[in-house]
PDB file of N, CA and C in Angstrom:
ATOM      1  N   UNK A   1     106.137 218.207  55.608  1.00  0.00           N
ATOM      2  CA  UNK A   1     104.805 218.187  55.038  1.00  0.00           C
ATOM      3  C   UNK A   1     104.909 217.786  53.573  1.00  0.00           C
ATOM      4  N   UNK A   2     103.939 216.900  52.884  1.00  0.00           N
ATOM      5  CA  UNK A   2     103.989 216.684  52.071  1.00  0.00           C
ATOM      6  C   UNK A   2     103.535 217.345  50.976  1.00  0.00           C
ATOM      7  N   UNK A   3     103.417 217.306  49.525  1.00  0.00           N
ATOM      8  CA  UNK A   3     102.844 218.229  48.522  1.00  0.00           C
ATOM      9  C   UNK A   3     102.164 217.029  48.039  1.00  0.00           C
ATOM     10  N   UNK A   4     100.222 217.378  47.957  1.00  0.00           N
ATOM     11  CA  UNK A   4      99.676 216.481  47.551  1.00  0.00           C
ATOM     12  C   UNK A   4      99.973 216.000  45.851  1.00  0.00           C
ATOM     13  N   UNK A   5      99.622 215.306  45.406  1.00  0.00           N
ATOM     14  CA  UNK A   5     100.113 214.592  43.846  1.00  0.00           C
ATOM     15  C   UNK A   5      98.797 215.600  43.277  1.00  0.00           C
ATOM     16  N   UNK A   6      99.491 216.048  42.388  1.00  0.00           N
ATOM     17  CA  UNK A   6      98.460 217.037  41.319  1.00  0.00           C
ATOM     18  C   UNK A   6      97.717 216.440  40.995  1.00  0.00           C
ATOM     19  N   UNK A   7      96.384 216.888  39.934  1.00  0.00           N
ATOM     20  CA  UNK A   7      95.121 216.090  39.274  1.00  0.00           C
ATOM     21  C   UNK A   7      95.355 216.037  37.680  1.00  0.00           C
ATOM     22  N   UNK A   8      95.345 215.260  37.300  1.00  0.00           N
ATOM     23  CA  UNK A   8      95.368 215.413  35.679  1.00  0.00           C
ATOM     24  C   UNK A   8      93.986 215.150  35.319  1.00  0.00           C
ATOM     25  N   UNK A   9      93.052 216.467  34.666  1.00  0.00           N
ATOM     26  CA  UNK A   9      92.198 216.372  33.927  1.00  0.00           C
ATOM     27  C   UNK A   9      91.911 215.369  32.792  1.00  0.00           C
ATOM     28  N   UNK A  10      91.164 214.796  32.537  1.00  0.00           N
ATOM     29  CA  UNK A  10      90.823 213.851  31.501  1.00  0.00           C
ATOM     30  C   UNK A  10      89.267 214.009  30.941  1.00  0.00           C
ATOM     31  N   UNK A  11      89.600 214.805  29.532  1.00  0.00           N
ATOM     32  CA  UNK A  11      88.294 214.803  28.963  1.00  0.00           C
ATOM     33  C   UNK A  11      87.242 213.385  28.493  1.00  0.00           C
ATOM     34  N   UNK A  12      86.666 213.391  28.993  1.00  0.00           N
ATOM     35  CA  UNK A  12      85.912 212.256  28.539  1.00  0.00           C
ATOM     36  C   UNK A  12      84.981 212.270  27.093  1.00  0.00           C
ATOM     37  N   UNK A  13      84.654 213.564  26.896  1.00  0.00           N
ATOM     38  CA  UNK A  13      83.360 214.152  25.678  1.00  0.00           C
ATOM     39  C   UNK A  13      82.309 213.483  25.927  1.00  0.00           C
ATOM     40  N   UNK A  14      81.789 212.997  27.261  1.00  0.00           N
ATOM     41  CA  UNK A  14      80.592 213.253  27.309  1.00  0.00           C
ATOM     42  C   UNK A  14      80.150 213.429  28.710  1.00  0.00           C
ATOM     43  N   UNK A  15      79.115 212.838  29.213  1.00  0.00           N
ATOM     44  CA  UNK A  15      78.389 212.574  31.011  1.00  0.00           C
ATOM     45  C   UNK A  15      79.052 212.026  31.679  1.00  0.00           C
ATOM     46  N   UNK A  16      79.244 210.521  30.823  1.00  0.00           N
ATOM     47  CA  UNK A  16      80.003 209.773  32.212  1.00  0.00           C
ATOM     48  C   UNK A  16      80.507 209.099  31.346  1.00  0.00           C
ATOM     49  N   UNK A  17      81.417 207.843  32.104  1.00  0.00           N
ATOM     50  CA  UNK A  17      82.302 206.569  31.827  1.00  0.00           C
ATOM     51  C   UNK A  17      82.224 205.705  32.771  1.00  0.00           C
ATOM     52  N   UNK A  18      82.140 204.087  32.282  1.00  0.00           N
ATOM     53  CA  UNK A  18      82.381 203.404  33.935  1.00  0.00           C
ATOM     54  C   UNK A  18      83.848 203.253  34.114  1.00  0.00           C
ATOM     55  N   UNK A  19      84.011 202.897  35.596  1.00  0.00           N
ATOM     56  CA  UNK A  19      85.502 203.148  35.675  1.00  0.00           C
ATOM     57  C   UNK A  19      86.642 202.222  35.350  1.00  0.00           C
ATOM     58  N   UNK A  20      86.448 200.719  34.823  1.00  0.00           N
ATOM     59  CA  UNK A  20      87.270 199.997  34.173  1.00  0.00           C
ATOM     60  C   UNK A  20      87.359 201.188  32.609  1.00  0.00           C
ATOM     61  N   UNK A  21      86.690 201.325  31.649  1.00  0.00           N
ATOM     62  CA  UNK A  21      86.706 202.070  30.494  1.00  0.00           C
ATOM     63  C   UNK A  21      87.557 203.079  30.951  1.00  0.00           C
ATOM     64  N   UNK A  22      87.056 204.342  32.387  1.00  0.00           N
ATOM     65  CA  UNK A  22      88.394 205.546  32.286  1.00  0.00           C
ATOM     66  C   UNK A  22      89.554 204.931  32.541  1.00  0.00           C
ATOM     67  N   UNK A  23      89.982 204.299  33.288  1.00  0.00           N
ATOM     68  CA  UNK A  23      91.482 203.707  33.719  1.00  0.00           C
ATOM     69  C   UNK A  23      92.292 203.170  32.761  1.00  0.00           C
ATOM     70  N   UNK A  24      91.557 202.822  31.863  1.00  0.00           N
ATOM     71  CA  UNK A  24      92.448 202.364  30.218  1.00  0.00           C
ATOM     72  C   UNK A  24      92.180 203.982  29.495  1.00  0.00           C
ATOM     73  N   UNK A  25      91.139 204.554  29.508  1.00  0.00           N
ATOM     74  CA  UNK A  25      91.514 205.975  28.322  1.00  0.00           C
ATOM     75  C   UNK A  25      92.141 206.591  29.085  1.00  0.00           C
ATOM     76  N   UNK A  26      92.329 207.027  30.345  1.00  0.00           N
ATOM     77  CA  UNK A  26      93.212 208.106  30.698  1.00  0.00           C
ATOM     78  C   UNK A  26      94.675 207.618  30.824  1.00  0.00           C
ATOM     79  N   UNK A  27      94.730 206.133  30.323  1.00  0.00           N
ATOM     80  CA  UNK A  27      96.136 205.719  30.388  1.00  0.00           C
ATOM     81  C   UNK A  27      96.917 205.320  31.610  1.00  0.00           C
ATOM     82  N   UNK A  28      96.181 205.504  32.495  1.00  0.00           N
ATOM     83  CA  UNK A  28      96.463 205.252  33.998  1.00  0.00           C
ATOM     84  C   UNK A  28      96.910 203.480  33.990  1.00  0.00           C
ATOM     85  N   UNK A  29      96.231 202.145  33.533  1.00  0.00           N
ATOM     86  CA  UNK A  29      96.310 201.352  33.350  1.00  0.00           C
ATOM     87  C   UNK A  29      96.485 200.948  31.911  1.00  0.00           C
ATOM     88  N   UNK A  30      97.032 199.758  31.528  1.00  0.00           N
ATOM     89  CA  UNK A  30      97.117 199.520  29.475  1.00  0.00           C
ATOM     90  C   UNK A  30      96.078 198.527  29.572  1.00  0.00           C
ATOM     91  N   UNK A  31      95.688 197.237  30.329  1.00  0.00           N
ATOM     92  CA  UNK A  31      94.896 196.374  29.821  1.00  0.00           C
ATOM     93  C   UNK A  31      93.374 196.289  30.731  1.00  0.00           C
ATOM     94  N   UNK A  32      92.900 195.159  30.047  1.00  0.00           N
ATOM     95  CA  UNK A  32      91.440 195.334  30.607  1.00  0.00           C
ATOM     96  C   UNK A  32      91.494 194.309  32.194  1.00  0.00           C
ATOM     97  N   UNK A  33      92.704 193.388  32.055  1.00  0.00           N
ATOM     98  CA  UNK A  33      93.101 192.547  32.537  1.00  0.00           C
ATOM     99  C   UNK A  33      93.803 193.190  34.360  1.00  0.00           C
ATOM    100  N   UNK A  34      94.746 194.408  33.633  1.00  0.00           N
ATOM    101  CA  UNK A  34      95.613 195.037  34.687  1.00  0.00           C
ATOM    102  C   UNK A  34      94.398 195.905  35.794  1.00  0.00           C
ATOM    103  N   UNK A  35      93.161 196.492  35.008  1.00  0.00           N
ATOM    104  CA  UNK A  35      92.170 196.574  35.903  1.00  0.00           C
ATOM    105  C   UNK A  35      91.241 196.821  36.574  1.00  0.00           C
ATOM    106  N   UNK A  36      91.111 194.691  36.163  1.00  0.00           N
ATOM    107  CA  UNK A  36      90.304 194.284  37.008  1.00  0.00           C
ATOM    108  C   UNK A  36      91.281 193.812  38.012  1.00  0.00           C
ATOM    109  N   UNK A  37      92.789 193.428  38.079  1.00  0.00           N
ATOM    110  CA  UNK A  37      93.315 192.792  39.073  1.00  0.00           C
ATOM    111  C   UNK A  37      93.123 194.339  40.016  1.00  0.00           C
ATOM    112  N   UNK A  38      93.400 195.076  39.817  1.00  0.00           N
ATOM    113  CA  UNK A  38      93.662 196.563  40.662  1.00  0.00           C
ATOM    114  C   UNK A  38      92.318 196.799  41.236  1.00  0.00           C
ATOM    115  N   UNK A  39      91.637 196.914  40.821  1.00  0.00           N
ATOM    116  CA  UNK A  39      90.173 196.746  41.390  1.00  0.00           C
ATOM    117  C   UNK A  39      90.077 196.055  42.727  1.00  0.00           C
ATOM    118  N   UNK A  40      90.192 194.974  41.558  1.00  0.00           N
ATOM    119  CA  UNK A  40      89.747 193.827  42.921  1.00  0.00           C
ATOM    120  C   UNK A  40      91.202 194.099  44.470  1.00  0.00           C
ATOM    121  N   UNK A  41      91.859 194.360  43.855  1.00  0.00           N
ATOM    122  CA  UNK A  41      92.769 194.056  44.734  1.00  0.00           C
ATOM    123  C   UNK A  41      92.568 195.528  45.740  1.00  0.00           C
ATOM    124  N   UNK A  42      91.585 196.078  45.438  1.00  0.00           N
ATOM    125  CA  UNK A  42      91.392 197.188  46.569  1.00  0.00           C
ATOM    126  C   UNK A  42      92.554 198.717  46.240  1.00  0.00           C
ATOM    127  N   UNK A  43      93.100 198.150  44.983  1.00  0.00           N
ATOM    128  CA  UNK A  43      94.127 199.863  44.947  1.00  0.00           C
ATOM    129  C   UNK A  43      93.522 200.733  44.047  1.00  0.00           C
ATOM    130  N   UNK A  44      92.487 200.911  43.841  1.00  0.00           N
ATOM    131  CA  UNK A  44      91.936 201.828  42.606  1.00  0.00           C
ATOM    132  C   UNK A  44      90.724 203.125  43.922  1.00  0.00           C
ATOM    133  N   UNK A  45      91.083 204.018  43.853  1.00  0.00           N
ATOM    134  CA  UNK A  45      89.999 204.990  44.925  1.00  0.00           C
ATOM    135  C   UNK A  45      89.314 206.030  44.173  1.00  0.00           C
ATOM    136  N   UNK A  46      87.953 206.020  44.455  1.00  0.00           N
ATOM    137  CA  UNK A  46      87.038 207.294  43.609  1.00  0.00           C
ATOM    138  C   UNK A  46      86.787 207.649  44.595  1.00  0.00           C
ATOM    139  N   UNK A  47      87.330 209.163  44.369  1.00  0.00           N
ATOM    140  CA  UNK A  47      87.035 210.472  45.576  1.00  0.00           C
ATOM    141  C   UNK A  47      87.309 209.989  47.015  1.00  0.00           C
ATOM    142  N   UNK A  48      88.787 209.143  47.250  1.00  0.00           N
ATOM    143  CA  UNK A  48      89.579 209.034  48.109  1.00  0.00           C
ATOM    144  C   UNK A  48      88.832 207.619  49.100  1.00  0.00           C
ATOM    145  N   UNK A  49      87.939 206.755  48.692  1.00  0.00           N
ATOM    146  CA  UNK A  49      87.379 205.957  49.183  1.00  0.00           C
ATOM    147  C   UNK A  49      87.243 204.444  47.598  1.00  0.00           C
ATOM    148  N   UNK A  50      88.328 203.631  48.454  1.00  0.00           N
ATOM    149  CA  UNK A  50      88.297 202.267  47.998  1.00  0.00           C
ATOM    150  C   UNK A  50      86.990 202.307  47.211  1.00  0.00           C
ATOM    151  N   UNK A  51      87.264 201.391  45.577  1.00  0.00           N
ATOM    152  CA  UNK A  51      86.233 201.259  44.704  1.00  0.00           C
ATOM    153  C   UNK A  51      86.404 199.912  44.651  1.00  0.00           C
ATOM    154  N   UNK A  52      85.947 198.936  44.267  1.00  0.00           N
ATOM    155  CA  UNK A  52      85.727 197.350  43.838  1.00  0.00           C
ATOM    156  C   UNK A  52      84.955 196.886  42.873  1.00  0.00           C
ATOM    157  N   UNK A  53      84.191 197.910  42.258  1.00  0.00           N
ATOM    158  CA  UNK A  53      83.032 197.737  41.271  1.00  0.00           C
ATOM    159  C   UNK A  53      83.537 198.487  39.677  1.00  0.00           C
ATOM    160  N   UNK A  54      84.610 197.793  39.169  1.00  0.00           N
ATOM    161  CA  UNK A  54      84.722 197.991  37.932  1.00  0.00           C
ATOM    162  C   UNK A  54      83.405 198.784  37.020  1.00  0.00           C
ATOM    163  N   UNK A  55      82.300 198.359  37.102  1.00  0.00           N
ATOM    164  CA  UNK A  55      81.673 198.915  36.084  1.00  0.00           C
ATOM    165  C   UNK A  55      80.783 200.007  36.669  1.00  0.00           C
ATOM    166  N   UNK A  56      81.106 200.702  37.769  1.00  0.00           N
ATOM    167  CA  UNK A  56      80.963 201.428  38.737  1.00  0.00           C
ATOM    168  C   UNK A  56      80.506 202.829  37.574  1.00  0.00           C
ATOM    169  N   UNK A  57      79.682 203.529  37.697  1.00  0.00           N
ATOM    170  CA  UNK A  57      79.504 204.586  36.334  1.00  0.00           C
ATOM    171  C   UNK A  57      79.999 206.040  37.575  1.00  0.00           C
ATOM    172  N   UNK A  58      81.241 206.460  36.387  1.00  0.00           N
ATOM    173  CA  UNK A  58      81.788 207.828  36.947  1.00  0.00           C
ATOM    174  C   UNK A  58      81.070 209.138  37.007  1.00  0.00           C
ATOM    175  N   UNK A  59      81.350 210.061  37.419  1.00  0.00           N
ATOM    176  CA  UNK A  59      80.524 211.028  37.149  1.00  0.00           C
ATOM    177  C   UNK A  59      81.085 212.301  36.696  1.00  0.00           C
ATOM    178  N   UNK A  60      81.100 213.735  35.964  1.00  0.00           N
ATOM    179  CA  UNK A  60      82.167 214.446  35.642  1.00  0.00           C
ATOM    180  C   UNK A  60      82.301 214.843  37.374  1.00  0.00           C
ATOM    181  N   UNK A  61      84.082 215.467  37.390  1.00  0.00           N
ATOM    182  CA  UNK A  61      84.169 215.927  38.806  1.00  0.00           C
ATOM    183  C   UNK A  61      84.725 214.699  39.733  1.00  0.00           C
ATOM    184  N   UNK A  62      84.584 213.665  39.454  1.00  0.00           N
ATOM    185  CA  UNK A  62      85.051 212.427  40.223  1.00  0.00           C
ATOM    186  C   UNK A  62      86.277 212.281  40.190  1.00  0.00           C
ATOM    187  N   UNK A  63      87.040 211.914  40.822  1.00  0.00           N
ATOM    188  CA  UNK A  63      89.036 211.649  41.065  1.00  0.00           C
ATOM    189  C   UNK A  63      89.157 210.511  40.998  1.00  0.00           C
ATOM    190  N   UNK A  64      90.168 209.819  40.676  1.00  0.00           N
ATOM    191  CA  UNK A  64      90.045 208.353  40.500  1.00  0.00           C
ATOM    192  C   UNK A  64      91.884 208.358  41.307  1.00  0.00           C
ATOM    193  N   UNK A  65      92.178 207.361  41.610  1.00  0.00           N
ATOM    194  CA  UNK A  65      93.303 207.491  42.096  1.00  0.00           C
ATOM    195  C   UNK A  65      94.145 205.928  41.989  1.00  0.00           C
ATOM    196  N   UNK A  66      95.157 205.861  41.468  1.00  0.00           N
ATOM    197  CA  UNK A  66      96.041 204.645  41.030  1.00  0.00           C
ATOM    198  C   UNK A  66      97.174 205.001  41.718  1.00  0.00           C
ATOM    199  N   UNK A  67      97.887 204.082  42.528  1.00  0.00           N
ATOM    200  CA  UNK A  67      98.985 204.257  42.151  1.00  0.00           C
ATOM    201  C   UNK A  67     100.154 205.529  42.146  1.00  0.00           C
ATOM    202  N   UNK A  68      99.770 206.317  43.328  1.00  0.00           N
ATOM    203  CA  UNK A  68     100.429 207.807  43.059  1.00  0.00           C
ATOM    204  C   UNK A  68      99.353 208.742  42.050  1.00  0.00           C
ATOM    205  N   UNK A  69      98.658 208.116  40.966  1.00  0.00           N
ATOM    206  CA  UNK A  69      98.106 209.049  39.919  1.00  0.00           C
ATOM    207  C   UNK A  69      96.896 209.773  40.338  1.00  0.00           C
ATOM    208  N   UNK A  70      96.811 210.718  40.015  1.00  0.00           N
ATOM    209  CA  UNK A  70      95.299 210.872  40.370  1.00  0.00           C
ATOM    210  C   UNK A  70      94.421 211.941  39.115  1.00  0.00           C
ATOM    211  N   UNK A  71      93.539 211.163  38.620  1.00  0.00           N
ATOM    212  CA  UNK A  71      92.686 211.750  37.295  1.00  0.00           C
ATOM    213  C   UNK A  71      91.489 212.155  37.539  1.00  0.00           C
ATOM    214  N   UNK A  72      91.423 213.271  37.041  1.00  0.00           N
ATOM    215  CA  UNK A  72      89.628 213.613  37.429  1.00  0.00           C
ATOM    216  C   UNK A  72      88.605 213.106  36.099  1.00  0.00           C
ATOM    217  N   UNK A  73      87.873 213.061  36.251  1.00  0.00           N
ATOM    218  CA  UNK A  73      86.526 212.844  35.000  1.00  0.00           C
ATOM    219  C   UNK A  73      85.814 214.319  34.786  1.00  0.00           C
ATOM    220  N   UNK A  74      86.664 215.117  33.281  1.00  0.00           N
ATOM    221  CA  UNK A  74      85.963 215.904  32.958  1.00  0.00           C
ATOM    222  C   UNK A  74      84.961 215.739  31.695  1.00  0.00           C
ATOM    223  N   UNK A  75      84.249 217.251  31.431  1.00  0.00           N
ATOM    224  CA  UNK A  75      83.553 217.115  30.120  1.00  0.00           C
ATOM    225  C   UNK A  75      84.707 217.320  28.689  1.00  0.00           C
TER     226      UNK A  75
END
């Protein structure tokens, strides 16, 4: 059995973020470039369901998932 990958909290200081903007502040990705390729390419998941819409607006409580990583959107 596996041990799911922990959540790393990420304060945002405010309501929301869209999700190209969190994926560069929580450090998950470095460029604006790295993603949109991840996006598009179908590996980026909010709350365990494929995202494609970069400017997609997060909500607090939302999981974002890269790559093994997985970040929540807090206040």
């Amino acid at each position: 059995m596996t041990t799911p990958t922990p959540i790393t909290d990420v304060s945002i200081g405010g309501e929301g973020i869209r999700l190209g903007q969190f994926l560069k502040f929580a450090g998950v990705l470095d460029s604006g470039g790295d993603v949109k390729e991840a996006i598009i390419d179908g590996f980026v998941t909010v709350n365990d369901e494929v995202e494609r819409r970069r400017g997609r607006q997060l909500q607090l409580g939302d999981v974002v998932s890269f790559d093994g990583r997985r970040v929540r959107v807090c206040a």
